[in-house]
C-alpha atoms as a PDB file:
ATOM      1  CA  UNK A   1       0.000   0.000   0.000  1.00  0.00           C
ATOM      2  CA  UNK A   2       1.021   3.764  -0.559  1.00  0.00           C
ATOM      3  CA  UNK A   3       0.345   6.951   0.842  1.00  0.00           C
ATOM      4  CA  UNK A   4      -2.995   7.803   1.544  1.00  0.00           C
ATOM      5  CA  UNK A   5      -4.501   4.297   0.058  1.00  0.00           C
ATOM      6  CA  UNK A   6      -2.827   3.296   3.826  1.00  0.00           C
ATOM      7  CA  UNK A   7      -4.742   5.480   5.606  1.00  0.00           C
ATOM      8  CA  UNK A   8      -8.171   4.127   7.261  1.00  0.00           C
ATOM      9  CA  UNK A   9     -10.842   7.098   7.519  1.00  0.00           C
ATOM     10  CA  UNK A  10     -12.802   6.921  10.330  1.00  0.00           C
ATOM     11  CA  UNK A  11     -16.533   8.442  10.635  1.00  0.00           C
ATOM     12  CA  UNK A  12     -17.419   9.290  14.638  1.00  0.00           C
ATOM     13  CA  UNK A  13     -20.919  10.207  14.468  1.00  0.00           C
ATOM     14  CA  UNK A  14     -23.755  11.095  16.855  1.00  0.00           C
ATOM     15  CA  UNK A  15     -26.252  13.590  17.782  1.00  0.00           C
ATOM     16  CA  UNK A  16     -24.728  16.751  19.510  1.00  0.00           C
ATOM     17  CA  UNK A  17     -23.100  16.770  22.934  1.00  0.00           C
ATOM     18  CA  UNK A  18     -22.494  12.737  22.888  1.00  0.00           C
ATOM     19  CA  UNK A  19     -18.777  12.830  23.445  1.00  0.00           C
ATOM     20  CA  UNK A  20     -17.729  12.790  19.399  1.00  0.00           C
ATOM     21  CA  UNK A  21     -14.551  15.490  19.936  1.00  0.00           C
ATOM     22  CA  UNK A  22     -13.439  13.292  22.830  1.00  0.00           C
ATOM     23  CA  UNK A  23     -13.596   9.585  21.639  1.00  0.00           C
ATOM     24  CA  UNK A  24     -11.419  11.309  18.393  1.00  0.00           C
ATOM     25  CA  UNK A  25      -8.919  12.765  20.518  1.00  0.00           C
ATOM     26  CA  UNK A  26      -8.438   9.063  22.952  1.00  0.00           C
ATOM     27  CA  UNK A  27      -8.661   7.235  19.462  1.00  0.00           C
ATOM     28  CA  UNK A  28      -5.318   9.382  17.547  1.00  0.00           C
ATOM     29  CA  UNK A  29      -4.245   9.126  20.816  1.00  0.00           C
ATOM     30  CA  UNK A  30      -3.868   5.376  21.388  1.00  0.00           C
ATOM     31  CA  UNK A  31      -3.202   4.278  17.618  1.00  0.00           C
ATOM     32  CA  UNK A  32      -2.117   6.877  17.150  1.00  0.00           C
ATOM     33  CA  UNK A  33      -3.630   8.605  13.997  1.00  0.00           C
ATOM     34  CA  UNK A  34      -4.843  12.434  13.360  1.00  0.00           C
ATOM     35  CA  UNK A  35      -8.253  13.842  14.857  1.00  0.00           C
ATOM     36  CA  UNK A  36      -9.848  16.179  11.981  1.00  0.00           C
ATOM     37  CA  UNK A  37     -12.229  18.410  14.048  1.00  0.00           C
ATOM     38  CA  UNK A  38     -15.940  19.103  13.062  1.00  0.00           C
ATOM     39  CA  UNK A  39     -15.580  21.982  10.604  1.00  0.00           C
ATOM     40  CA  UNK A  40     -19.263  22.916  11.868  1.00  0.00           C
ATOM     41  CA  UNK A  41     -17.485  24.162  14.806  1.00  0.00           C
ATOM     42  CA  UNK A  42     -15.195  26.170  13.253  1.00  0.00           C
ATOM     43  CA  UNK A  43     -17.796  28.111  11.304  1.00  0.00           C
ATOM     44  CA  UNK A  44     -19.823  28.697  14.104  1.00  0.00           C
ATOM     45  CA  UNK A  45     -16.895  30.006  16.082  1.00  0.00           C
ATOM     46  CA  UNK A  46     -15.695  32.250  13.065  1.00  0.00           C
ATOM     47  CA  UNK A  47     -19.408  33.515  12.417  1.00  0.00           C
ATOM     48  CA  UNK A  48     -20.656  33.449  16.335  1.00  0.00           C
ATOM     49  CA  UNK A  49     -23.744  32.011  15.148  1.00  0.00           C
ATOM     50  CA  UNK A  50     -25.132  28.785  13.535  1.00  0.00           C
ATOM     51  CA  UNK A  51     -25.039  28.034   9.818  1.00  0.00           C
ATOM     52  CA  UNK A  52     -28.500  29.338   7.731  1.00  0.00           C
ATOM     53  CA  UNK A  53     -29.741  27.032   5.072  1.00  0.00           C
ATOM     54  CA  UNK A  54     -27.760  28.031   1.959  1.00  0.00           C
ATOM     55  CA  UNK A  55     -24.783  27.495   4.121  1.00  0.00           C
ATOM     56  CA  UNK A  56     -25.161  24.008   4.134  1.00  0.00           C
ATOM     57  CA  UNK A  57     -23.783  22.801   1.352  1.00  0.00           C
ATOM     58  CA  UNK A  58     -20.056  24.824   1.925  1.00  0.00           C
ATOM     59  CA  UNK A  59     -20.056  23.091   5.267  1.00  0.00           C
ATOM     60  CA  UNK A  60     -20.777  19.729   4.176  1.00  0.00           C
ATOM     61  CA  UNK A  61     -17.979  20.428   1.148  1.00  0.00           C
ATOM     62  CA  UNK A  62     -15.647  21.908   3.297  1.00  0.00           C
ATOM     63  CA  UNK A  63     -15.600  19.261   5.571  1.00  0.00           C
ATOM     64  CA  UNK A  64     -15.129  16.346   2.496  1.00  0.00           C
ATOM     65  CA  UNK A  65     -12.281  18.528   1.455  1.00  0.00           C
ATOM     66  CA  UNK A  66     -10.984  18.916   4.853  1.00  0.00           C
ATOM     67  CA  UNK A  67     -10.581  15.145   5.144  1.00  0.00           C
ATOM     68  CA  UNK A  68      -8.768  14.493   1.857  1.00  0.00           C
ATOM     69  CA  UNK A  69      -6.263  16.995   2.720  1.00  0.00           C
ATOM     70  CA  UNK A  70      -5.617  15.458   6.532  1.00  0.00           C
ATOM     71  CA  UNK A  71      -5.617  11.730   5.005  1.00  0.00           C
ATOM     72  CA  UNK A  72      -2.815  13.083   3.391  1.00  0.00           C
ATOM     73  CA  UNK A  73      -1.355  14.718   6.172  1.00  0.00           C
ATOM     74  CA  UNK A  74      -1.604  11.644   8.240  1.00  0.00           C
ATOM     75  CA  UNK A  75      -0.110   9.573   5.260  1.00  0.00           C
ATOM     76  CA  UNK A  76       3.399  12.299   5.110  1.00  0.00           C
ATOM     77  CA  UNK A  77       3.721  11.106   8.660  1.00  0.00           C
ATOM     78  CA  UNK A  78       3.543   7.413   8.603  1.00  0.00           C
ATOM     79  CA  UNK A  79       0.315   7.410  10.342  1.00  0.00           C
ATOM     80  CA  UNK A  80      -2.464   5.349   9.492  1.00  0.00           C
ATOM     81  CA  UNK A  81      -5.640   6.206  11.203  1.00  0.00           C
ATOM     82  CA  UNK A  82      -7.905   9.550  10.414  1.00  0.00           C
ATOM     83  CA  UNK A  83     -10.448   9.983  13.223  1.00  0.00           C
ATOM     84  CA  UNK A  84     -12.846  12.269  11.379  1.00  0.00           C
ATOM     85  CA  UNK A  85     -14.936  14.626  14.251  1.00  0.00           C
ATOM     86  CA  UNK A  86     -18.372  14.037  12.591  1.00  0.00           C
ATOM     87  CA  UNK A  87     -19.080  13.531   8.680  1.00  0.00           C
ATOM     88  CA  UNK A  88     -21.509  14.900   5.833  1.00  0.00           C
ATOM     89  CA  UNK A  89     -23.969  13.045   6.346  1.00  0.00           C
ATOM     90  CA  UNK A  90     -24.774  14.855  10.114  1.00  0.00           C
ATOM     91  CA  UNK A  91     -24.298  18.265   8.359  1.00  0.00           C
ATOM     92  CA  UNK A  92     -26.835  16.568   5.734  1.00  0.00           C
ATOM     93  CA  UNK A  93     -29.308  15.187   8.254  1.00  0.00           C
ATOM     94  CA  UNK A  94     -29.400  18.307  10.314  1.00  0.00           C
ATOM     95  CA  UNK A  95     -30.144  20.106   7.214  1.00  0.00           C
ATOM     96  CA  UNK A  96     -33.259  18.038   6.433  1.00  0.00           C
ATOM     97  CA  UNK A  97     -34.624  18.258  10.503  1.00  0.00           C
ATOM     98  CA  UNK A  98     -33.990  21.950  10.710  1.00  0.00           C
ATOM     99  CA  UNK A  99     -34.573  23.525   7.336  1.00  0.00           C
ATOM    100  CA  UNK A 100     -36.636  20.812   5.462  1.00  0.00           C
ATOM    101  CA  UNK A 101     -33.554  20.345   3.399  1.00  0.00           C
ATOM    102  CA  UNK A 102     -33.033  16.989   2.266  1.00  0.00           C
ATOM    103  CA  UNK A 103     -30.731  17.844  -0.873  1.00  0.00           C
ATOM    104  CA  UNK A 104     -27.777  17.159   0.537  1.00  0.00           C
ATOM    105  CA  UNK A 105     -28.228  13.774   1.500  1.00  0.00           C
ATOM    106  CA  UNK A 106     -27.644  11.315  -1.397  1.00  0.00           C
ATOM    107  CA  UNK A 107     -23.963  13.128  -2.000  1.00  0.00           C
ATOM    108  CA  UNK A 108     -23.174  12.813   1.626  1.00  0.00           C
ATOM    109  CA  UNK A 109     -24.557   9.098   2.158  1.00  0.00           C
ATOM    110  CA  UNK A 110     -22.257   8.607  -1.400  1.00  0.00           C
ATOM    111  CA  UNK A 111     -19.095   9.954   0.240  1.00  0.00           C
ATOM    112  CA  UNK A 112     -19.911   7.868   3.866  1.00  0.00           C
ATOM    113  CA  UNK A 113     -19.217   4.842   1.914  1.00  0.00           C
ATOM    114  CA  UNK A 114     -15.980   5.649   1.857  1.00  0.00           C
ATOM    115  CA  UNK A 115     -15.367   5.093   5.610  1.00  0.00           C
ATOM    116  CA  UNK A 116     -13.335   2.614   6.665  1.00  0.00           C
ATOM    117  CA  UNK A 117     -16.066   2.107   9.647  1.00  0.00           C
ATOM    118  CA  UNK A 118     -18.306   4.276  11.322  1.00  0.00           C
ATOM    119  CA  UNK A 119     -18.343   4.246  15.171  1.00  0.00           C
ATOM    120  CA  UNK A 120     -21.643   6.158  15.975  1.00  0.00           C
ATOM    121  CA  UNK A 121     -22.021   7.590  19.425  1.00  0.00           C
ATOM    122  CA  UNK A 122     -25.190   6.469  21.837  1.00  0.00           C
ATOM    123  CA  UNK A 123     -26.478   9.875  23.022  1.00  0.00           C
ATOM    124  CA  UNK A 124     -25.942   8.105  26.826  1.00  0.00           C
ATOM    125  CA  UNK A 125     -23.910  10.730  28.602  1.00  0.00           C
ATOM    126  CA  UNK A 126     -25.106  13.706  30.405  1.00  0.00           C
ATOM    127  CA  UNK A 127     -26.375  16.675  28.015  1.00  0.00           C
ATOM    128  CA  UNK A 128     -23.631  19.718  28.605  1.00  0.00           C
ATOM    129  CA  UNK A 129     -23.701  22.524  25.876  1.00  0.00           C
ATOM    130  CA  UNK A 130     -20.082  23.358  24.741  1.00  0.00           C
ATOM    131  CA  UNK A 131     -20.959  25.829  22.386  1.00  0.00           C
ATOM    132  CA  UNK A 132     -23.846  28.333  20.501  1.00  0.00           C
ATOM    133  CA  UNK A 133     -24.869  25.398  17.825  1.00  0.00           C
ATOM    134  CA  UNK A 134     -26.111  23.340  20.850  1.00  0.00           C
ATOM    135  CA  UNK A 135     -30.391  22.421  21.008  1.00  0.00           C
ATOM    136  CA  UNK A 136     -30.842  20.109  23.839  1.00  0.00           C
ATOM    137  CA  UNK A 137     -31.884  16.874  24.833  1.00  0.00           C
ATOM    138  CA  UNK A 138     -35.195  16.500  22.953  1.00  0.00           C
ATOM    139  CA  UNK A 139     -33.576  17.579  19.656  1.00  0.00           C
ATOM    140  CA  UNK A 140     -30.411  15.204  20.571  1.00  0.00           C
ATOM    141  CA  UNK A 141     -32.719  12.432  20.926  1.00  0.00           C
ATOM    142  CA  UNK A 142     -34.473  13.352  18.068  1.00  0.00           C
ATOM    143  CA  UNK A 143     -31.331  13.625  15.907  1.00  0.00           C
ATOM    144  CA  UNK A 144     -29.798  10.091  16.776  1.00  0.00           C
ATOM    145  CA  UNK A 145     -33.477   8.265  15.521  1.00  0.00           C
ATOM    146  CA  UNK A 146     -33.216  10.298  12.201  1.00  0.00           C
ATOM    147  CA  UNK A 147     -29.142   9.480  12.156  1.00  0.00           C
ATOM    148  CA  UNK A 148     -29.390   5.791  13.114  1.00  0.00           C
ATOM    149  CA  UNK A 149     -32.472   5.395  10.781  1.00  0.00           C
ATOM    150  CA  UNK A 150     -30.761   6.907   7.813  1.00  0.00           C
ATOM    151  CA  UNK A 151     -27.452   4.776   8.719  1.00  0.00           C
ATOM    152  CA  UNK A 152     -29.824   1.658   8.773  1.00  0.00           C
ATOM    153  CA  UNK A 153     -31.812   2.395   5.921  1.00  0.00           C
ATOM    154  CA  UNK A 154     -29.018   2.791   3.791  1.00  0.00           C
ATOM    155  CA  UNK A 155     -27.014  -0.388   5.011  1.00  0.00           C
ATOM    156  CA  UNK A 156     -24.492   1.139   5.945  1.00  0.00           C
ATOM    157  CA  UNK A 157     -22.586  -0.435   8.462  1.00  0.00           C
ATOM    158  CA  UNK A 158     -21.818   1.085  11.909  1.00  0.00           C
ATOM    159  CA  UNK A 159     -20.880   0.369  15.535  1.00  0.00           C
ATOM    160  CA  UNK A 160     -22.737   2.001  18.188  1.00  0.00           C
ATOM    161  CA  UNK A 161     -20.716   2.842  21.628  1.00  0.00           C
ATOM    162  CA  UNK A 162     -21.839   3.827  24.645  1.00  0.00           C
ATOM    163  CA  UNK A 163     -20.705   3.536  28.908  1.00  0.00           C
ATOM    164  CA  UNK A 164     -18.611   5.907  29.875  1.00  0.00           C
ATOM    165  CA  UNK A 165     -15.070   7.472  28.575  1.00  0.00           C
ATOM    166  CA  UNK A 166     -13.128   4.463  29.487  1.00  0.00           C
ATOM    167  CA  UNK A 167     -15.656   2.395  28.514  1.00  0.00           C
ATOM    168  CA  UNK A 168     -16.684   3.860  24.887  1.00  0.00           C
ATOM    169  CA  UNK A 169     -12.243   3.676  24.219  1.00  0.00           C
ATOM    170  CA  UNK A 170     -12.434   0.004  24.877  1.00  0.00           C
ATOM    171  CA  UNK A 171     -15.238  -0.157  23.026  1.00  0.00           C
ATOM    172  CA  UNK A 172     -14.117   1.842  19.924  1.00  0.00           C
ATOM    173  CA  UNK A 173     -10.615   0.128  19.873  1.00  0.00           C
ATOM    174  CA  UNK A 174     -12.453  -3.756  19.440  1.00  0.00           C
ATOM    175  CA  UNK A 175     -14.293  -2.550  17.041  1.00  0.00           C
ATOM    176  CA  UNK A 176     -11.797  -0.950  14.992  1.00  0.00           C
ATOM    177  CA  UNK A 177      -9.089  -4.053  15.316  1.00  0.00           C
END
């Protein structure tokens, strides 16, 4: 194998505030590999408010793009994991619950094929906001049926973890040997 062809591209999915930015960060740890973070977050933080609707699609594209340029990143230094903090598809899926948007989701269920594996997050843990994109429990809850649904509908395969930190690394690490 060469380059980025080495590289396995993880998807960590879930419904806000389940402990996706964390589980990354223990899993690049302990491989080791890279962490991409969410570029949701980023835009959020650069615009101090949430996306609108015709903002969608740049996030979801940005984020794609994001993750070809750190598989190659994490190929020019011998590593061979890519723990991507979220995917298209939740950018795609919040589109569709929030704006009635459901455009975006045959390119970004196209691109999730390309995971290696997708580890999607139970939303188990306590609900903490960590930042101004954050809705709540009933909209978390609400997000992880549509999520899981879609994920199930579309056969694509995926590993759910849940327990605590210690618990969801264990977890995450059988499931990706």
């Amino acid at each position: 194998m060469s380059g980025v062809a080495a590289v396995r591209r993880i998807a960590i999915v879930g419904a806000e505030c389940v402990g996706k930015t964390t589980l990354c960060q223990e899993l690049a740890q302990a491989l080791p590999g890279l962490w991409l973070p969410e570029y949701l977050r980023e835009f959020c933080d650069r615009h101090g408010r949430t996306p609108r609707p015709q903002e969608q699609l740049h996030i979801l594209q940005t984020q794609i793009e994001l993750e070809t340029e750190w598989e190659g990143r994490a190929a020019g230094l011998g590593l061979h994991w890519l723990f991507c903090d979220s995917a298209p598809i939740v950018t795609a899926l919040y589109s569709r619950m929030l704006f009635d948007d459901a455009s975006l989701e045959d390119p970004a269920l196209q691109h999730h094929r390309r995971y290696r594996a997708t580890l999607l997050l139970e939303p188990d843990l306590p609900w903490i906001a960590d930042g101004i994109q954050r809705d709540g429990p009933p909209v978390r809850a609400r997000f992880h049926q549509l999520l899981t649904g879609t994920l199930d509908l579309a056969t694509i395969v995926h590993h759910r973890i849940s327990g605590d930190g210690p618990r969801r690394l264990q977890t995450a690490l059988e499931k990706l040997a």
